[in-house]
Protein backbone atom coordinates (compact mmCIF):
# COMPACT_ATOMS: atom_id res chain seq x y z
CA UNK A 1 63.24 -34.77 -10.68
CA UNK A 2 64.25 -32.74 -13.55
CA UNK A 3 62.47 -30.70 -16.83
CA UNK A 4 63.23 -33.69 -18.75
CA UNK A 5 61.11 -36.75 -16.88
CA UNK A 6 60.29 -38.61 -14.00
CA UNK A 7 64.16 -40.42 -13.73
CA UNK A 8 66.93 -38.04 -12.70
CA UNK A 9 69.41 -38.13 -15.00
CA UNK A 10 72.65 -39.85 -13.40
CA UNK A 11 75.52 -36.73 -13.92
CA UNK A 12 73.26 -34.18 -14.61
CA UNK A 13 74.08 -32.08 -11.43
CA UNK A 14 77.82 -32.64 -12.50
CA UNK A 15 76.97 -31.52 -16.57
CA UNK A 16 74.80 -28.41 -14.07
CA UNK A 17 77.30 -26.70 -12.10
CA UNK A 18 79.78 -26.58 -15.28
CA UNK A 19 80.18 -23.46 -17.27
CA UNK A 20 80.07 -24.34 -21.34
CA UNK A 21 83.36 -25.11 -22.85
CA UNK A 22 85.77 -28.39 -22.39
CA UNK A 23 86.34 -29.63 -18.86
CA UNK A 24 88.75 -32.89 -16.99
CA UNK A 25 86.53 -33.66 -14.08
CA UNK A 26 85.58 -37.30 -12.22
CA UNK A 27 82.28 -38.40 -11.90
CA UNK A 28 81.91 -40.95 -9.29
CA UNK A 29 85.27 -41.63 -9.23
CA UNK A 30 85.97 -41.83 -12.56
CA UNK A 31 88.10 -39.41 -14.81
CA UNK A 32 85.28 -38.04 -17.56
CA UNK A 33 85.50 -35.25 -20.32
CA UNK A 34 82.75 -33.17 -19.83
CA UNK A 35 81.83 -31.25 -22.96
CA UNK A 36 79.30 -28.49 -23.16
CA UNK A 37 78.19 -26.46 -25.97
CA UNK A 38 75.21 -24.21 -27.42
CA UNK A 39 74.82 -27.48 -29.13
CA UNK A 40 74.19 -29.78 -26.25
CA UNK A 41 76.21 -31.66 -23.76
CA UNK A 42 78.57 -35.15 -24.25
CA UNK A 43 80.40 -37.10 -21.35
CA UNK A 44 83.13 -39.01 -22.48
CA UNK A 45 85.11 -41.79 -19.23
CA UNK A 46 88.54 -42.38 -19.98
CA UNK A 47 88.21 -45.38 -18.26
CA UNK A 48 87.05 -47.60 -21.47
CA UNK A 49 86.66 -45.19 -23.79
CA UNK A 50 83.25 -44.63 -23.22
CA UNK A 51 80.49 -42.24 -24.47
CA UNK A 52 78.01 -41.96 -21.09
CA UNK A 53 76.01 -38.90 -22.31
CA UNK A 54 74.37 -37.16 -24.95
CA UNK A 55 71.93 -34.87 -24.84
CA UNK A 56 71.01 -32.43 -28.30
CA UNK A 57 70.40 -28.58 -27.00
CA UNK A 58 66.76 -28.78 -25.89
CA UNK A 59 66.18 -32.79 -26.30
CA UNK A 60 66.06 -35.20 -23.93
CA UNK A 61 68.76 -36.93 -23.27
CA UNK A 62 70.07 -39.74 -26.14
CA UNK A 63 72.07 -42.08 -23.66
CA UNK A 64 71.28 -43.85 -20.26
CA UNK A 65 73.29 -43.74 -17.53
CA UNK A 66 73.28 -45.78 -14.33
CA UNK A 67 72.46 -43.92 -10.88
CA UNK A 68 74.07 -46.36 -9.01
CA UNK A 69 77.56 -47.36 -11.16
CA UNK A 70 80.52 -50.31 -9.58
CA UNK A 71 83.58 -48.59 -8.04
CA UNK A 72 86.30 -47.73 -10.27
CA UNK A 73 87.93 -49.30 -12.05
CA UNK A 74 84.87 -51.24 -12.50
CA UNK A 75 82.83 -51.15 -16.33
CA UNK A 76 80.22 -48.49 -16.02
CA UNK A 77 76.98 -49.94 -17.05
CA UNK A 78 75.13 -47.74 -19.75
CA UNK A 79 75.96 -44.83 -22.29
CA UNK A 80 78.04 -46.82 -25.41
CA UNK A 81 80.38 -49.70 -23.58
CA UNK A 82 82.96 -51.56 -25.66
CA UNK A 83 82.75 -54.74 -26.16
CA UNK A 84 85.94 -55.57 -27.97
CA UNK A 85 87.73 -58.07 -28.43
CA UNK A 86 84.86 -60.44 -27.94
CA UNK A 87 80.99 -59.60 -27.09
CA UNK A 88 79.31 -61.68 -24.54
CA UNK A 89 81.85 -64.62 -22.62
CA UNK A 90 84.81 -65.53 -24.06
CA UNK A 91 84.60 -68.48 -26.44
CA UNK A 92 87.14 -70.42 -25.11
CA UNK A 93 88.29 -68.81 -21.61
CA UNK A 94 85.01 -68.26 -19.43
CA UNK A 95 87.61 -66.91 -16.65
CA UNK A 96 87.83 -63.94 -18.85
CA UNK A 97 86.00 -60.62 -18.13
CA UNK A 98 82.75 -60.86 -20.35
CA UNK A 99 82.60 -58.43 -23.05
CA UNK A 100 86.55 -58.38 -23.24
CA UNK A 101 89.31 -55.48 -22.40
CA UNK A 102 88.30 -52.35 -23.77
CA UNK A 103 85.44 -51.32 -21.50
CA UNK A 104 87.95 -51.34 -18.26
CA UNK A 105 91.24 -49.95 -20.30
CA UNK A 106 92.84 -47.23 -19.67
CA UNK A 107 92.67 -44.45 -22.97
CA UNK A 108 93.85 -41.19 -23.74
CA UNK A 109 92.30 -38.31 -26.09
CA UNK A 110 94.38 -37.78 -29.39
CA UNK A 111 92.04 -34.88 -30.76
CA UNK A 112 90.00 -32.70 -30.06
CA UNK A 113 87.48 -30.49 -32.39
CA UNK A 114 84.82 -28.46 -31.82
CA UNK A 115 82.66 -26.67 -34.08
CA UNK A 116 79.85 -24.72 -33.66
CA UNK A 117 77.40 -27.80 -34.48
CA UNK A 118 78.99 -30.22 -32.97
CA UNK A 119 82.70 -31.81 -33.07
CA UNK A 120 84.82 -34.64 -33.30
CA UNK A 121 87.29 -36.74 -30.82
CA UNK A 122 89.71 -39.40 -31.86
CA UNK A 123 91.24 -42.02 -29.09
CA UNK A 124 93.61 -45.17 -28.29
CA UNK A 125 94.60 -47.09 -25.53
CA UNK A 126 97.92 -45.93 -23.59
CA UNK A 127 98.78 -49.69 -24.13
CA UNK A 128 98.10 -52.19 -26.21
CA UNK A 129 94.76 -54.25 -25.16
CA UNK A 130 95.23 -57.39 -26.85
CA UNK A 131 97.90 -58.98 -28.86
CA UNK A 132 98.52 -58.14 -32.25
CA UNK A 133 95.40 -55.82 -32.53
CA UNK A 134 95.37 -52.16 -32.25
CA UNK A 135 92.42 -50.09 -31.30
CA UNK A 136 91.07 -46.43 -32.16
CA UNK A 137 87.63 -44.89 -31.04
CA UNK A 138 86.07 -41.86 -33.21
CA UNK A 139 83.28 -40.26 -31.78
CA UNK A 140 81.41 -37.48 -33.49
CA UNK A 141 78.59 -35.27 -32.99
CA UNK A 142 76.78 -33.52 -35.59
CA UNK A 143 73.11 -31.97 -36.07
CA UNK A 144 70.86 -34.07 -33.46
CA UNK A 145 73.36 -37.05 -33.65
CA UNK A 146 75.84 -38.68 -32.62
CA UNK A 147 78.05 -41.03 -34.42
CA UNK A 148 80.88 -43.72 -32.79
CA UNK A 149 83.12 -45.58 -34.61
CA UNK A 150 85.82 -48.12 -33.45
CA UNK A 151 88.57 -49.63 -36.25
CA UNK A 152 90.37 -52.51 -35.18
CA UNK A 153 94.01 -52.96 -37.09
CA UNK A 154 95.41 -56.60 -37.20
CA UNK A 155 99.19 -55.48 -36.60
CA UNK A 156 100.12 -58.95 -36.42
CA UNK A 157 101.72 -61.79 -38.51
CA UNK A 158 98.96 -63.96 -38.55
CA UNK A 159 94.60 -63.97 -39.12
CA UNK A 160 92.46 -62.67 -35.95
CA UNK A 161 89.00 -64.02 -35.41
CA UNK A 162 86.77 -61.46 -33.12
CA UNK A 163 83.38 -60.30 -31.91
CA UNK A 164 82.21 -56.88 -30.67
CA UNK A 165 79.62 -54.36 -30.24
CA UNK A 166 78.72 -50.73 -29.43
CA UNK A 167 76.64 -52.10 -26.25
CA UNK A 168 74.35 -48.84 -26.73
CA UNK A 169 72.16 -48.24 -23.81
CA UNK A 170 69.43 -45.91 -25.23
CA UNK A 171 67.11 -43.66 -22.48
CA UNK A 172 63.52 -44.02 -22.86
CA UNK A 173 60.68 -42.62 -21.07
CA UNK A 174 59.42 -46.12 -20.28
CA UNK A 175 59.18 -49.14 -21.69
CA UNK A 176 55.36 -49.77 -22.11
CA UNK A 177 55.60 -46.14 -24.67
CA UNK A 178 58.00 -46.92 -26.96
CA UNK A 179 57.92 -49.02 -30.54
CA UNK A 180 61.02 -50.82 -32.17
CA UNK A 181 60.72 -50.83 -35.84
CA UNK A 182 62.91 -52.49 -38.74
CA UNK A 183 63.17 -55.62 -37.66
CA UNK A 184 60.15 -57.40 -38.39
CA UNK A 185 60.31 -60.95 -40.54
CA UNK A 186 64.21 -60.93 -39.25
CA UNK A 187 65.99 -63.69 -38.18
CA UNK A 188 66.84 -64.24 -34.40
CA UNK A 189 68.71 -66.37 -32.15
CA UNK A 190 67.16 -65.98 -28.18
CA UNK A 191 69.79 -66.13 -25.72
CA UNK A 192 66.73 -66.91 -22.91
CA UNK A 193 65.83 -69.89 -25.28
CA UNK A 194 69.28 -71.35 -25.34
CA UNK A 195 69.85 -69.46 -28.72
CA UNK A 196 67.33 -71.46 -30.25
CA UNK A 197 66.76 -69.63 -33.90
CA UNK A 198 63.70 -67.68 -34.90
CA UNK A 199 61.86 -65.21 -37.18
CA UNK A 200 60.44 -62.21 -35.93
CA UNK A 201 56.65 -62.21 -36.02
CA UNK A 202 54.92 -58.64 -35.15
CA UNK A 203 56.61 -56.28 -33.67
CA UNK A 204 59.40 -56.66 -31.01
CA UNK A 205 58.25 -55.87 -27.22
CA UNK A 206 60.53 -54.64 -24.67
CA UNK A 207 58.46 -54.28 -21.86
CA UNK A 208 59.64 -58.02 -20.51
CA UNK A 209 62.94 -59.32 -20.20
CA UNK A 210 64.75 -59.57 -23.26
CA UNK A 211 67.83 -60.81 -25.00
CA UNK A 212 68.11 -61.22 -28.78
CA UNK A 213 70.52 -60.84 -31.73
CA UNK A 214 69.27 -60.89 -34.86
CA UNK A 215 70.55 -61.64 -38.60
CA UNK A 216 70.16 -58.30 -39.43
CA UNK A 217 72.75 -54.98 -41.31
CA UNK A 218 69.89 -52.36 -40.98
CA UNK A 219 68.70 -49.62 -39.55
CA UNK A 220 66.50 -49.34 -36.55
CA UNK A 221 64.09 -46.92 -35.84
CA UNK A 222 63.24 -46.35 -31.71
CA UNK A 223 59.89 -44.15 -31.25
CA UNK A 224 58.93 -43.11 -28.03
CA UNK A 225 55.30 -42.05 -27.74
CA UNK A 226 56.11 -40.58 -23.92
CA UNK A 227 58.54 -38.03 -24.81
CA UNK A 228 57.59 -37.87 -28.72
CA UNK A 229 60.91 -38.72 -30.27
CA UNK A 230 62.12 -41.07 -33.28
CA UNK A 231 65.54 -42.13 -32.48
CA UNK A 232 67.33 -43.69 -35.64
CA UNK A 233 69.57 -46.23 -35.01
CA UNK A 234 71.93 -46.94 -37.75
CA UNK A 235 75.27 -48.97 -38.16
CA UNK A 236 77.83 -49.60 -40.79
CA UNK A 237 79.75 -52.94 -40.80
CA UNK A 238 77.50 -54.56 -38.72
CA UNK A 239 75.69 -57.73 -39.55
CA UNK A 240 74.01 -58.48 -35.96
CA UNK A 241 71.60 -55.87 -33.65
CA UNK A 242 71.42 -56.75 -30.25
CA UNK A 243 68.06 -56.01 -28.39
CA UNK A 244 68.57 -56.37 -24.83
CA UNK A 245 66.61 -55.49 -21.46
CA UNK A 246 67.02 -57.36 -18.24
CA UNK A 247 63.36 -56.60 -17.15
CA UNK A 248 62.61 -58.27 -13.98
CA UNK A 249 66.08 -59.73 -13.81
CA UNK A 250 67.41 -56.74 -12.98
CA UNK A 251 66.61 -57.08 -9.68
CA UNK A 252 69.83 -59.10 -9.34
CA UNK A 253 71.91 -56.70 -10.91
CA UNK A 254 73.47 -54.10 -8.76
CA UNK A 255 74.04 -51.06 -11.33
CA UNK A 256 70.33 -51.28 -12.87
CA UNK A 257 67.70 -53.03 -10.20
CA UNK A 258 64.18 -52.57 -10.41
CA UNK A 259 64.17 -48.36 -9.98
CA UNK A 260 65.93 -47.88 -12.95
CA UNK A 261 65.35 -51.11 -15.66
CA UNK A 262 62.44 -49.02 -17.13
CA UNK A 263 64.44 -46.02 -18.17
CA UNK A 264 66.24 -47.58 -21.13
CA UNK A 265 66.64 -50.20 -23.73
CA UNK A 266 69.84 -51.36 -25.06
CA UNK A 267 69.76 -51.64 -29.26
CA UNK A 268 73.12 -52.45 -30.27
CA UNK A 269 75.79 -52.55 -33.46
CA UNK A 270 77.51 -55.76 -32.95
CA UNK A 271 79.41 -58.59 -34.67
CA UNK A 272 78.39 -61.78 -33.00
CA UNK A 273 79.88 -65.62 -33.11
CA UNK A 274 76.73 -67.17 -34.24
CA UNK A 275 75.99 -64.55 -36.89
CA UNK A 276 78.93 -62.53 -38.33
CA UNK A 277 82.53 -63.25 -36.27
CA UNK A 278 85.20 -61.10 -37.73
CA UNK A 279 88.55 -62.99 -39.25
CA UNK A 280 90.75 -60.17 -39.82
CA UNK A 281 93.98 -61.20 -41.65
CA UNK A 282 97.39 -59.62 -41.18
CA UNK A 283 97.48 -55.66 -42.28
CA UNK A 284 93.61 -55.70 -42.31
CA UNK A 285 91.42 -53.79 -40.47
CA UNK A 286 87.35 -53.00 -39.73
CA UNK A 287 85.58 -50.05 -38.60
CA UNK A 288 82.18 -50.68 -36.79
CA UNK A 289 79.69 -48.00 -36.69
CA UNK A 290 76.35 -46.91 -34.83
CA UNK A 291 75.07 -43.68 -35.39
CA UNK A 292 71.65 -42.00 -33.41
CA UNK A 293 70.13 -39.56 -34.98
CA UNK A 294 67.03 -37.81 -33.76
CA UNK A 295 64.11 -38.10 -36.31
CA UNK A 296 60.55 -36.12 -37.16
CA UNK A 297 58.21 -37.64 -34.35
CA UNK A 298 55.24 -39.54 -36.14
CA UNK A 299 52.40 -41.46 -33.61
């Protein structure tokens, strides 16, 4: 148990025995960035490029992390996967990995800069992920927020067609005591209905399993009534947020089960096929956005 809740936070006694300043370590096998700062701690894996902690000096923490993650070089399940070059299966080749190539990549840091209120980090593949599309990852923290951004360039000869998200997992203090809000009267298509289409009535609730991506470019606003905190969740270029929680599911799932599917809620920046696919034509490029910044706690 630690000063922040009930549910240890997976890498904490890592992000502990660390003196503040920049550090190459592994965390259960995997080679990590470990960043600490008067301004908080960040944990980037450069296996997939991916974001695993935040935590604001004197907050709890932003990002969930699993306890329990696959072996290398497996995709670590929570903090800000990649989904890139396609989100969910693959539309036409189910033998593909789901959620497509970036998560499980190799990458490299380009640049590092760090500031006395936060900093910024800019990184690529060492090789090229998928043809004819080159990838970059920005990730930058400022006052009580964090901000990642990932621009795909069409470097080839001919139009690309792709889906992707910022698969955020966000840590909660449990389900039953938090509120979603912004997305009431939206649009949704429910993956546990067989995508059937429909509007939001009420409020959405996350305390059973669910699985939803709505018609929807907006922010969202995550309170949390057990810890106090309004966690803003806001995108740029982004036309679908996915709301996602396994609930009891998760008891099939090896790197969440039942002791840890109440610690989080996934809230995601995405471009989906059945609401906004990308076509990117030759020399174009997109940058999608999600950004969490910690909000002014009103019950």
């Amino acid at each position: 148990m630690n000063e922040w809740g009930a549910v240890s936070i997976a890498g904490q006694a890592l992000i502990d025995s660390m003196d503040h300043g920049c550090h190459d370590v592994e965390w259960q096998g995997f080679p990590v960035r470990l960043i600490k700062q008067p301004w908080g701690e960040l944990l980037i894996s450069l296996h997939g490029a991916q974001v695993l902690h935040f935590r604001p000096a004197n907050e709890h923490p932003v990002l969930w992390l699993t306890a329990q993650p696959k072996s290398f070089p497996g995709a670590i399940r929570g903090g800000v996967p990649l989904c890139w070059p396609w989100f969910a299966d693959h539309p036409a080749d189910a033998a593909l990995p789901a959620h497509g190539v970036a998560r499980t990549g190799k990458w490299r840091l380009e640049h590092e800069q760090i500031t006395e209120s936060g900093g910024c980090w800019l990184m690529t593949p060492e090789a090229s992920l998928w043809p004819d599309l080159a990838l970059s990852l920005r990730i930058t923290v400022g006052q009580n927020g964090l901000a990642i951004s990932l621009t795909t360039d069409n470097v080839g000869l001919q139009a690309a067609t792709l889906t992707q998200a910022l698969h955020s997992y966000l840590a909660i203090s449990a389900r039953n005591s938090i509120s979603i809000e912004g997305l009431e009267g939206y649009a949704y298509f429910d993956k546990l209905q067989a995508m059937a289409q429909f509007n939001l009535e009420g409020s959405v609730d996350a305390t059973q399993e669910i699985d939803r991506v709505f018609n929807h470019a907006e922010s969202v606003l995550l309170v949390d009534h057990g810890w106090q905190r309004s966690l803003r969740i806001g995108k740029r270029y982004s036309g679908s947020t996915v709301v996602w929680n396994p609930g009891v599911s998760a008891k099939g799932v090896v790197d969440i089960g039942l002791d840890q599917v109440d610690a989080f809620v996934c809230i995601e920046a995405a471009n989906t096929g059945c609401v906004d696919p990308v076509v990117l034509l030759s020399g174009e490029s997109i940058c999608l956005e999600t950004q969490f910044t910690i909000e002014p706690y009103v019950k």
